[in-house]
N, C-alpha and C. Protein backbone atom coordinates (compact mmCIF):
# COMPACT_ATOMS: atom_id res chain seq x y z
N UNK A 1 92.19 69.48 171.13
CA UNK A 1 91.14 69.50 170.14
C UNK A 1 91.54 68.62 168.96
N UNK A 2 90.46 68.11 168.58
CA UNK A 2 90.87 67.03 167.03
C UNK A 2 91.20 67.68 166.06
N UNK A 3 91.64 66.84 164.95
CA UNK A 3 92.17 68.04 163.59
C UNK A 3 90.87 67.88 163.12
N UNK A 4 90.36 66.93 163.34
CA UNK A 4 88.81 66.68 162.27
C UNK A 4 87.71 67.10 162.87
N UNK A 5 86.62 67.17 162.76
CA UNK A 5 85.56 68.12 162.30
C UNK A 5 84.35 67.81 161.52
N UNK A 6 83.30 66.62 162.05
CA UNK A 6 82.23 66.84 160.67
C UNK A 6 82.04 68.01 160.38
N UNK A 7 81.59 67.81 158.73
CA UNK A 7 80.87 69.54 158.23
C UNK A 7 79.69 68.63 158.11
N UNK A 8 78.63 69.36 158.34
CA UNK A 8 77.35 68.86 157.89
C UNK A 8 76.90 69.75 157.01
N UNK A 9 75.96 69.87 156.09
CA UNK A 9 76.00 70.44 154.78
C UNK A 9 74.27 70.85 154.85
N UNK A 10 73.74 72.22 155.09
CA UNK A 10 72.40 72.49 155.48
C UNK A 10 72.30 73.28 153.85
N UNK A 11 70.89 73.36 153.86
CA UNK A 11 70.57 74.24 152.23
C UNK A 11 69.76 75.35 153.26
N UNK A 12 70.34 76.22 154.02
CA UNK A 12 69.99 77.54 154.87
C UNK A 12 69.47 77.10 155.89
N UNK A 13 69.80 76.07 156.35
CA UNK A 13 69.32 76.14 158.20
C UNK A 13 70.29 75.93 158.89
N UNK A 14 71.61 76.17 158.43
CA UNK A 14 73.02 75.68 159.22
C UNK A 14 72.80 76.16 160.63
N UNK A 15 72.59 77.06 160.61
CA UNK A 15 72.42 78.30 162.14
C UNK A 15 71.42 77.56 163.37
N UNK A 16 69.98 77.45 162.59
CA UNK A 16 69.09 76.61 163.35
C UNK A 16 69.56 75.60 163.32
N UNK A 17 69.87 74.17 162.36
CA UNK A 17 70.52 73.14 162.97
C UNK A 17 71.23 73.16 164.30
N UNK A 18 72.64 74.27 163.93
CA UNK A 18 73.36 74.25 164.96
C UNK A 18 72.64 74.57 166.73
N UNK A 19 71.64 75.30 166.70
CA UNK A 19 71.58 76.11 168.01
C UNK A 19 70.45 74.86 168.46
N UNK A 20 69.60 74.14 167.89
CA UNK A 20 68.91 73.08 168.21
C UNK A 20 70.02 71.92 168.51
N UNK A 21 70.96 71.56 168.09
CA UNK A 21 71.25 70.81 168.38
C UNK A 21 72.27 70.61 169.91
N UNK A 22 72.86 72.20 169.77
CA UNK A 22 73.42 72.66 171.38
C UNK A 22 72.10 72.61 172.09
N UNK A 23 71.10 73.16 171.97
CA UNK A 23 70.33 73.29 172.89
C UNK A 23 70.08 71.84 173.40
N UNK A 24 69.60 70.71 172.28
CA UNK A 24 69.16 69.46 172.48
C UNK A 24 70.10 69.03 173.31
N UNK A 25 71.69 69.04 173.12
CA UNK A 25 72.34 68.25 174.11
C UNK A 25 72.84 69.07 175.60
N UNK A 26 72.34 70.35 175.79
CA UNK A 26 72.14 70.76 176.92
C UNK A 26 71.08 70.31 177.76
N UNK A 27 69.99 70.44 176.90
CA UNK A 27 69.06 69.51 177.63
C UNK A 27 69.22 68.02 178.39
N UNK A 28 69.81 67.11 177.45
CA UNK A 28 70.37 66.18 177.52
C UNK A 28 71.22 66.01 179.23
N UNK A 29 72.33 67.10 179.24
CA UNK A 29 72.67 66.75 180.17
C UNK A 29 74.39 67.08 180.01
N UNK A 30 74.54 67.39 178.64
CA UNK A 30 76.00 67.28 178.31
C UNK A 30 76.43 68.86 177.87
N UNK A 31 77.85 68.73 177.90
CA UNK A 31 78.62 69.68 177.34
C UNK A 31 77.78 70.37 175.91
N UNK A 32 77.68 71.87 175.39
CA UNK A 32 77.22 71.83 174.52
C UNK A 32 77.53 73.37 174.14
N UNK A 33 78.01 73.72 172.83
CA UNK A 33 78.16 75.38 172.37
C UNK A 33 78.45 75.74 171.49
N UNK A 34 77.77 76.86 171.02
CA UNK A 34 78.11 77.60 169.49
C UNK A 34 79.33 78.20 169.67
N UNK A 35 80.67 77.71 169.12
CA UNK A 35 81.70 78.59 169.35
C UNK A 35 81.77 80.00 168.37
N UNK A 36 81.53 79.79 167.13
CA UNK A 36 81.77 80.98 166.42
C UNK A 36 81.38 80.44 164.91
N UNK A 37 81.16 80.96 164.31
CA UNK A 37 80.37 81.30 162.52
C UNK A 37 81.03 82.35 162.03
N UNK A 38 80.82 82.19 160.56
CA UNK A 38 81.18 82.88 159.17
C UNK A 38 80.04 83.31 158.69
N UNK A 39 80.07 85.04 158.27
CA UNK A 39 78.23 85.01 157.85
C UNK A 39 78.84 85.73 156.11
N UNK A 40 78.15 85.65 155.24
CA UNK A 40 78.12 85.76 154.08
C UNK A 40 78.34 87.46 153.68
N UNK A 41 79.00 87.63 153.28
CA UNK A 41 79.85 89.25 152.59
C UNK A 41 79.04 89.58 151.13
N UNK A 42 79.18 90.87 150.82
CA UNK A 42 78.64 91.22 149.73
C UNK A 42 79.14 90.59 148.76
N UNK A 43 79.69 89.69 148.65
CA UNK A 43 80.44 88.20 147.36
C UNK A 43 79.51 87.43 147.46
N UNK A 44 79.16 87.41 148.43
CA UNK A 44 77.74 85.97 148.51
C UNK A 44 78.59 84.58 148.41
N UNK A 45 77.96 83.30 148.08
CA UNK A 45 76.99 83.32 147.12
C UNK A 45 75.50 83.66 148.19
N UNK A 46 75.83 83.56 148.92
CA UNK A 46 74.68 83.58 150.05
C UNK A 46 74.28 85.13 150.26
N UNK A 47 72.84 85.72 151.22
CA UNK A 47 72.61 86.88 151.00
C UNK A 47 73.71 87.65 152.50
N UNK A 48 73.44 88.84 151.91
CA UNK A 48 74.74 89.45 152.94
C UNK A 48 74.07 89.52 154.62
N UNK A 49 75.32 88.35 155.32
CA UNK A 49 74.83 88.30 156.90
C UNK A 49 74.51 87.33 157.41
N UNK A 50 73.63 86.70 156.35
CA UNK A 50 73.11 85.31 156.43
C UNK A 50 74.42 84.54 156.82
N UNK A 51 74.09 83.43 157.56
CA UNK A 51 75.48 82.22 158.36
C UNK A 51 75.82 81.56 157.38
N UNK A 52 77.22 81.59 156.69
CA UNK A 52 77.82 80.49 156.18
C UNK A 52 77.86 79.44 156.12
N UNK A 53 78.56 79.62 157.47
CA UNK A 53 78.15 78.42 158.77
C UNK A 53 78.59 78.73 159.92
N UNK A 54 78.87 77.80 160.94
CA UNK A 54 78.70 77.76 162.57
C UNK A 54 79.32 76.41 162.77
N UNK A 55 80.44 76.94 163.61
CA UNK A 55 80.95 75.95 164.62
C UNK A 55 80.36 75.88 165.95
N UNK A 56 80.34 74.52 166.01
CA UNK A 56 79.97 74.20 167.70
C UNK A 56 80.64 72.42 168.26
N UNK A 57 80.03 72.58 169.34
CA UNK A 57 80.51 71.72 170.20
C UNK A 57 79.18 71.36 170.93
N UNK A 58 79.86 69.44 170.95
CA UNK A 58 78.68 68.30 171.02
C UNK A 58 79.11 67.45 171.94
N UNK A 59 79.49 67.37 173.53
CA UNK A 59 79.83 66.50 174.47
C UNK A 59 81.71 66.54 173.87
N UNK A 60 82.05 67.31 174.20
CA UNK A 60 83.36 67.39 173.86
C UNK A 60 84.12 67.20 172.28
N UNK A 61 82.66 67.44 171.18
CA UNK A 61 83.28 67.09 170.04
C UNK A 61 83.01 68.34 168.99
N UNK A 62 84.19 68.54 168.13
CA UNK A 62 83.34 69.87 166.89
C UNK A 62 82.97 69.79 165.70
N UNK A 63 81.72 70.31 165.67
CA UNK A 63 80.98 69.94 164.46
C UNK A 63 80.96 71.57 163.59
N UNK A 64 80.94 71.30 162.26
CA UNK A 64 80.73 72.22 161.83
C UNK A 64 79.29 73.11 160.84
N UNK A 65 78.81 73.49 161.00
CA UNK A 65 77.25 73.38 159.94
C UNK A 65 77.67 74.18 158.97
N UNK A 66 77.13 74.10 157.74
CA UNK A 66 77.42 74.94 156.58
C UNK A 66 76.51 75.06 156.13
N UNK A 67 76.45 76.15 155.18
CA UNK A 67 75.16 76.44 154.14
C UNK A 67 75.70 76.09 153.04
N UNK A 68 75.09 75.20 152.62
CA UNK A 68 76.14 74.95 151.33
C UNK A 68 74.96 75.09 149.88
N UNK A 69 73.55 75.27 150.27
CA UNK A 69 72.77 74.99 149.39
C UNK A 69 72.11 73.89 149.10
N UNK A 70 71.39 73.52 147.86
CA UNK A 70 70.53 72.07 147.51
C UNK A 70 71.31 71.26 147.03
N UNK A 71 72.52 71.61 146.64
CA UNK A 71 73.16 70.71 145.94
C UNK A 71 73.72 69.32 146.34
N UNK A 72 73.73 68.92 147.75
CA UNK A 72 73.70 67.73 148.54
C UNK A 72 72.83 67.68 149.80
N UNK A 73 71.94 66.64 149.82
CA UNK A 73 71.32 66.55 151.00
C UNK A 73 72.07 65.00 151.41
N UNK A 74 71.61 65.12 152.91
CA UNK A 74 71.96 63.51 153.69
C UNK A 74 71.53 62.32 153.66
N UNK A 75 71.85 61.30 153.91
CA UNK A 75 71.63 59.62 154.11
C UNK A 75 71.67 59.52 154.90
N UNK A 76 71.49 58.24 155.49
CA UNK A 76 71.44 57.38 156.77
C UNK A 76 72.88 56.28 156.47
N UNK A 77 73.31 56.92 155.37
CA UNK A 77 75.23 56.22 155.11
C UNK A 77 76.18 56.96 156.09
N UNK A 78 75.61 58.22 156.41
CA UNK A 78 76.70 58.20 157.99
C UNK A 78 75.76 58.85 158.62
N UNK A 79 75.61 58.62 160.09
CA UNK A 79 74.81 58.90 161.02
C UNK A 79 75.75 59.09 162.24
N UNK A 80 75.12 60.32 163.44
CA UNK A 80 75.98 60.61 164.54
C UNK A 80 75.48 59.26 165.90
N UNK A 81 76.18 58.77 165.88
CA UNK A 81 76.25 57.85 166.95
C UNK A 81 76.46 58.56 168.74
N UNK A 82 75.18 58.03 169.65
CA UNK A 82 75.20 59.04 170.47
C UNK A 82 75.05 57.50 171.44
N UNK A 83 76.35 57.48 172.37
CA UNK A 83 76.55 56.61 173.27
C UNK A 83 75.73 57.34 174.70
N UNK A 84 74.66 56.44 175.32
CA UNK A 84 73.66 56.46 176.52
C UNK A 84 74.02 55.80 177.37
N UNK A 85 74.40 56.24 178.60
CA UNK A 85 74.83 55.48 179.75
C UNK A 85 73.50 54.93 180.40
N UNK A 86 72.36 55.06 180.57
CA UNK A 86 71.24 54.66 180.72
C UNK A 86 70.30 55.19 180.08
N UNK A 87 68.40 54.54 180.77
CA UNK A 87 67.36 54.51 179.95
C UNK A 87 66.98 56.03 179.55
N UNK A 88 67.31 56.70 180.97
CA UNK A 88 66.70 58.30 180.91
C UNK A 88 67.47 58.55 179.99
N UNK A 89 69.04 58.70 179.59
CA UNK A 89 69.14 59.73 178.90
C UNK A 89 69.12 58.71 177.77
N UNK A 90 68.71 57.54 176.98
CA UNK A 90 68.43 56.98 175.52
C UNK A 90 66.89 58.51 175.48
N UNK A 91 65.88 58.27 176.45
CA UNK A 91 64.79 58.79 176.65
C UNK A 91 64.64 60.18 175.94
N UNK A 92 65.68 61.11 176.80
CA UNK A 92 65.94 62.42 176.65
C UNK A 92 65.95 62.70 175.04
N UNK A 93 67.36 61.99 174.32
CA UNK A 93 67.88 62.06 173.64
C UNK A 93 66.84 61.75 172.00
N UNK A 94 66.31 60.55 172.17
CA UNK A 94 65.46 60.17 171.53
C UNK A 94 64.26 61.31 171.70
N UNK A 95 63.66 61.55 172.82
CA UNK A 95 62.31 62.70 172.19
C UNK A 95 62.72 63.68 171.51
N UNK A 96 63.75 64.63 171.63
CA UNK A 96 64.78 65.61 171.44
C UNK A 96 64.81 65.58 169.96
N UNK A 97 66.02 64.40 169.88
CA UNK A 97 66.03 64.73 168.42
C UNK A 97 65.55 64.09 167.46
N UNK A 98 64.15 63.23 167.71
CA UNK A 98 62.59 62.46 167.00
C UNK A 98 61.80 64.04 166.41
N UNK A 99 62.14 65.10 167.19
CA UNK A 99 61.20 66.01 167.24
C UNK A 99 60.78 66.56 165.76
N UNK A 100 59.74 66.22 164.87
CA UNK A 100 59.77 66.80 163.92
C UNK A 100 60.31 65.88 162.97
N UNK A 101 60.91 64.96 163.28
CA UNK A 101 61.97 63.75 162.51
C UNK A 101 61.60 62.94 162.12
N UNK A 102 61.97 61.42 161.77
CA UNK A 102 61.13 60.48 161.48
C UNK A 102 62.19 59.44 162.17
N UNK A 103 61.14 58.45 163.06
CA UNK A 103 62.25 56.81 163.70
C UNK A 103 62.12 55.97 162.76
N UNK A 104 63.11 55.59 163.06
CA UNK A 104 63.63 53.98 162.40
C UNK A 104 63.72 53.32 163.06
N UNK A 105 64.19 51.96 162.29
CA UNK A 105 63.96 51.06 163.60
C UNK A 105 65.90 50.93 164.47
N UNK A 106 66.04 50.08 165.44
CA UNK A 106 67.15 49.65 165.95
C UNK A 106 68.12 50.66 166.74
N UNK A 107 66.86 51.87 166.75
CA UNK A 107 67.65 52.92 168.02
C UNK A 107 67.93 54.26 167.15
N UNK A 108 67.41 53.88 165.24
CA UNK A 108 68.11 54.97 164.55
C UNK A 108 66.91 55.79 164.37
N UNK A 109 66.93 57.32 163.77
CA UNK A 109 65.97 58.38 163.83
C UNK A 109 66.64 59.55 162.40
N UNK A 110 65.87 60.00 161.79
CA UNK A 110 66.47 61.41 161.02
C UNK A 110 65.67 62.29 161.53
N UNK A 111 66.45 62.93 162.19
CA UNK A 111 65.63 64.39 162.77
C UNK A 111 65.35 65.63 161.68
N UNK A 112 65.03 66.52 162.05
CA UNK A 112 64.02 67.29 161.41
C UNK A 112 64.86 68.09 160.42
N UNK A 113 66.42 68.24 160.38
CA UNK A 113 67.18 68.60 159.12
C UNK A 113 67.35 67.57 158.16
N UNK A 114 67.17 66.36 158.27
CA UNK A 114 67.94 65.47 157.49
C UNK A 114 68.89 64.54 158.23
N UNK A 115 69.46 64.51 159.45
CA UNK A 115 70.51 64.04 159.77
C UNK A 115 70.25 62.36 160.45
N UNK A 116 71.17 61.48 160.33
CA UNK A 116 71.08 60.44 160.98
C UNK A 116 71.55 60.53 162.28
N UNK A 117 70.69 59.82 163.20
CA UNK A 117 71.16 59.58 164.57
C UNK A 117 71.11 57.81 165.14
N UNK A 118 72.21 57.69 165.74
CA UNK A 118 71.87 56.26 166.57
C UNK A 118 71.82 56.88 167.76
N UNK A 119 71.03 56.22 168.89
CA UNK A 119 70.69 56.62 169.99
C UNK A 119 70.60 55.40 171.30
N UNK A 120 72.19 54.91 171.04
CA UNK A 120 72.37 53.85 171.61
C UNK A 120 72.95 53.43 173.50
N UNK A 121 72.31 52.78 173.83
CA UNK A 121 72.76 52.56 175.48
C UNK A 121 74.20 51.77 175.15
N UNK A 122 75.53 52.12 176.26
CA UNK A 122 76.56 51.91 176.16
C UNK A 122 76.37 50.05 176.31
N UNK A 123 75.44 50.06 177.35
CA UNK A 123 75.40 48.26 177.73
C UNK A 123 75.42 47.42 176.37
N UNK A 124 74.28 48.34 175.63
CA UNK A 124 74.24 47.36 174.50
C UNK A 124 75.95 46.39 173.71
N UNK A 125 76.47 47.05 173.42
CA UNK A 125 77.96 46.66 172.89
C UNK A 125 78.31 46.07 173.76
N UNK A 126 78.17 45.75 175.24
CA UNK A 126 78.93 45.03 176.12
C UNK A 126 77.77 43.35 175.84
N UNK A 127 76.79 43.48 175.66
CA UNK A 127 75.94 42.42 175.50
C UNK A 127 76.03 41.74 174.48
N UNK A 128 76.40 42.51 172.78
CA UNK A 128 76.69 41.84 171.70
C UNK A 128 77.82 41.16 171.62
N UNK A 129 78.86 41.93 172.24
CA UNK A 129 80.07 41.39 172.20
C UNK A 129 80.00 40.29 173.53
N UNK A 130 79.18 39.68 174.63
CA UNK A 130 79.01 38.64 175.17
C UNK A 130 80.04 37.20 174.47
N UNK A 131 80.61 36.13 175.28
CA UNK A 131 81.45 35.44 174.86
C UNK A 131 80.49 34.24 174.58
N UNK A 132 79.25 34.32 175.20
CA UNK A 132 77.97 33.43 174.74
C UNK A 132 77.46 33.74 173.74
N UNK A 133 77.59 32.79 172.56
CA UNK A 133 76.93 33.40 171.24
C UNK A 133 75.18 33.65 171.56
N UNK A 134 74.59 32.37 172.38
CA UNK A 134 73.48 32.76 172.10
C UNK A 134 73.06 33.60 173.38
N UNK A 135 73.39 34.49 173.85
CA UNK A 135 73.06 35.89 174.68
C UNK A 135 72.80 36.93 173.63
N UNK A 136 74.24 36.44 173.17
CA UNK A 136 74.33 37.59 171.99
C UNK A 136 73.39 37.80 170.78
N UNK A 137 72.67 36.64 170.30
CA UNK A 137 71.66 36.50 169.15
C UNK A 137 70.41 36.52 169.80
N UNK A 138 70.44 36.43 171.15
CA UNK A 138 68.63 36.50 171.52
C UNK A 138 68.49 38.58 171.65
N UNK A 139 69.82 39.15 172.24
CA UNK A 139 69.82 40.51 172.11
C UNK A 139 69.63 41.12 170.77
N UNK A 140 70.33 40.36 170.13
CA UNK A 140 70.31 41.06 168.34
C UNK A 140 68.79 40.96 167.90
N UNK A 141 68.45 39.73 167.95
CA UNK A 141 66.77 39.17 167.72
C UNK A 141 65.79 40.80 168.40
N UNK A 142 66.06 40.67 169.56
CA UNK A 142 65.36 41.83 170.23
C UNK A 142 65.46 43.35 169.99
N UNK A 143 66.55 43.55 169.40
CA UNK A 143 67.15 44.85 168.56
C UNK A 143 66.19 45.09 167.52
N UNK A 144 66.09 44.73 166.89
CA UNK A 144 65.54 44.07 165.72
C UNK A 144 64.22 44.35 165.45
N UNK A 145 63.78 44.43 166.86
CA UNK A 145 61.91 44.45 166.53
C UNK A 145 61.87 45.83 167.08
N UNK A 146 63.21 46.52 167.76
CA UNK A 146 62.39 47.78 168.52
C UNK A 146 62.58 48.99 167.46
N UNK A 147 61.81 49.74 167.96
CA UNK A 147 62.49 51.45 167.40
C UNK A 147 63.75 52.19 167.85
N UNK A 148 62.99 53.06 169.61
CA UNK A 148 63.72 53.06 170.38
C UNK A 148 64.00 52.33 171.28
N UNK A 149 65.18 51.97 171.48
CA UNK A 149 66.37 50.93 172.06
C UNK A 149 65.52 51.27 174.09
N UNK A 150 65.34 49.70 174.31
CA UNK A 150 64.70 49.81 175.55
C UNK A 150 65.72 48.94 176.52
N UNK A 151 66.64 49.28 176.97
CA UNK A 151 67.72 48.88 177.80
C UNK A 151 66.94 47.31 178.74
N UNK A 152 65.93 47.32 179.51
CA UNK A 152 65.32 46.13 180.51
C UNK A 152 64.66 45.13 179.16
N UNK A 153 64.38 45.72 178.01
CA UNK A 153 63.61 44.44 177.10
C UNK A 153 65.06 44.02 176.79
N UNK A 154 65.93 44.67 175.89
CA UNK A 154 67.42 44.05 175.77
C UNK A 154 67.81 42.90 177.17
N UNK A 155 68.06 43.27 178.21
CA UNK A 155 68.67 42.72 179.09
C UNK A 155 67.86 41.58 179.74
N UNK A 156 66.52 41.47 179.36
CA UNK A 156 65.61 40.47 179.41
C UNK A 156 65.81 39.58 178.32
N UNK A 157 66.26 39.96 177.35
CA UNK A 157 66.68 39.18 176.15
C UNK A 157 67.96 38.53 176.40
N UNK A 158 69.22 38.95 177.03
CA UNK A 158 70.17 38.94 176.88
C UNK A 158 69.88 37.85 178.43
N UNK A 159 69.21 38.18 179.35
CA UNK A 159 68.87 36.79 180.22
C UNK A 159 68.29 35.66 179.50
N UNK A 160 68.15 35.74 178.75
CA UNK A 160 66.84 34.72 178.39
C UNK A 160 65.87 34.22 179.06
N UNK A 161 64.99 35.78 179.79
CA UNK A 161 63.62 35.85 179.90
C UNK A 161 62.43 36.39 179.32
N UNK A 162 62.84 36.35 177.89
CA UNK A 162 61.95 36.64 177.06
C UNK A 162 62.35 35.79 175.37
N UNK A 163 60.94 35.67 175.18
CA UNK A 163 61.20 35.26 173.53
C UNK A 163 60.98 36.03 172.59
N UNK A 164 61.75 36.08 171.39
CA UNK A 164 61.68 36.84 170.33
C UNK A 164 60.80 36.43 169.30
């Protein structure tokens, strides 16, 4: 297990974050589980019972949710990067956690707590990093115009059978 740990920082939905987001990547297809939570004692500051927070696990990784209150909400300055071995699961992944959320463009999304997501096919990085610059700039060009990341328009780009 890693020493590190995102905390993600909820103002009282740590619990629901967490169990949507196991659920989402069960759906998905992957590893996914609430290991265990802290719920709030007659000290508070929170009401007594209510989740502190909640640990879980995300395709072999641990995240932590907290209640931390209003006092910080999220950006799109760090976002969870979610590597797609193909179209179905960009597909999965993207309706999942769009739900309630809002897209961006280039594969990115804030789902319905606040959180950033990339929702990227693994090919892509093998195509940018291409030793042909211009493979590599007709793919970027094509990045560029989508929302969600469409693996055959990329790789039509990255042939150069399509124009940007």
């Amino acid at each position: 297990m890693s020493k590190i740990a995102p905390c993600l920082w909820f103002d009282g939905q740590a619990e629901e974050a967490a169990n949507f987001y196991v659920s989402t990547f069960r759906d998905c297809g992957q590893d996914a589980a609430i290991k265990d939570g802290m719920r709030y004692g007659k000290a508070g500051p929170g009401s007594k019972g209510r989740a502190l927070s909640v640990t879980f696990m995300l395709a072999d990784r641990e995240f932590i949710a907290l209640n931390g209150g209003p006092h910080f909400t999220f950006s799109p300055a760090i976002s969870l990067f979610v590597k797609c071995a193909d179209q179905a699961e960009v597909d999965r992944f993207w309706a999942r956690l769009s739900e309630g959320g809002k897209i961006e463009r280039c594969g990115w999304l804030t789902d319905k707590f606040g959180v950033s997501w990339q929702i990227v096919p693994t090919v892509l990085g093998d195509m940018l990093r291409d030793a042909d610059p211009a493979r590599a700039e007709r793919v970027m060009k094509a990045l560029l115009q989508m929302t969600k990341l469409e693996i055959d328009t990329l790789e039509k780009a990255y042939d150069g059978m399509t124009t940007v």
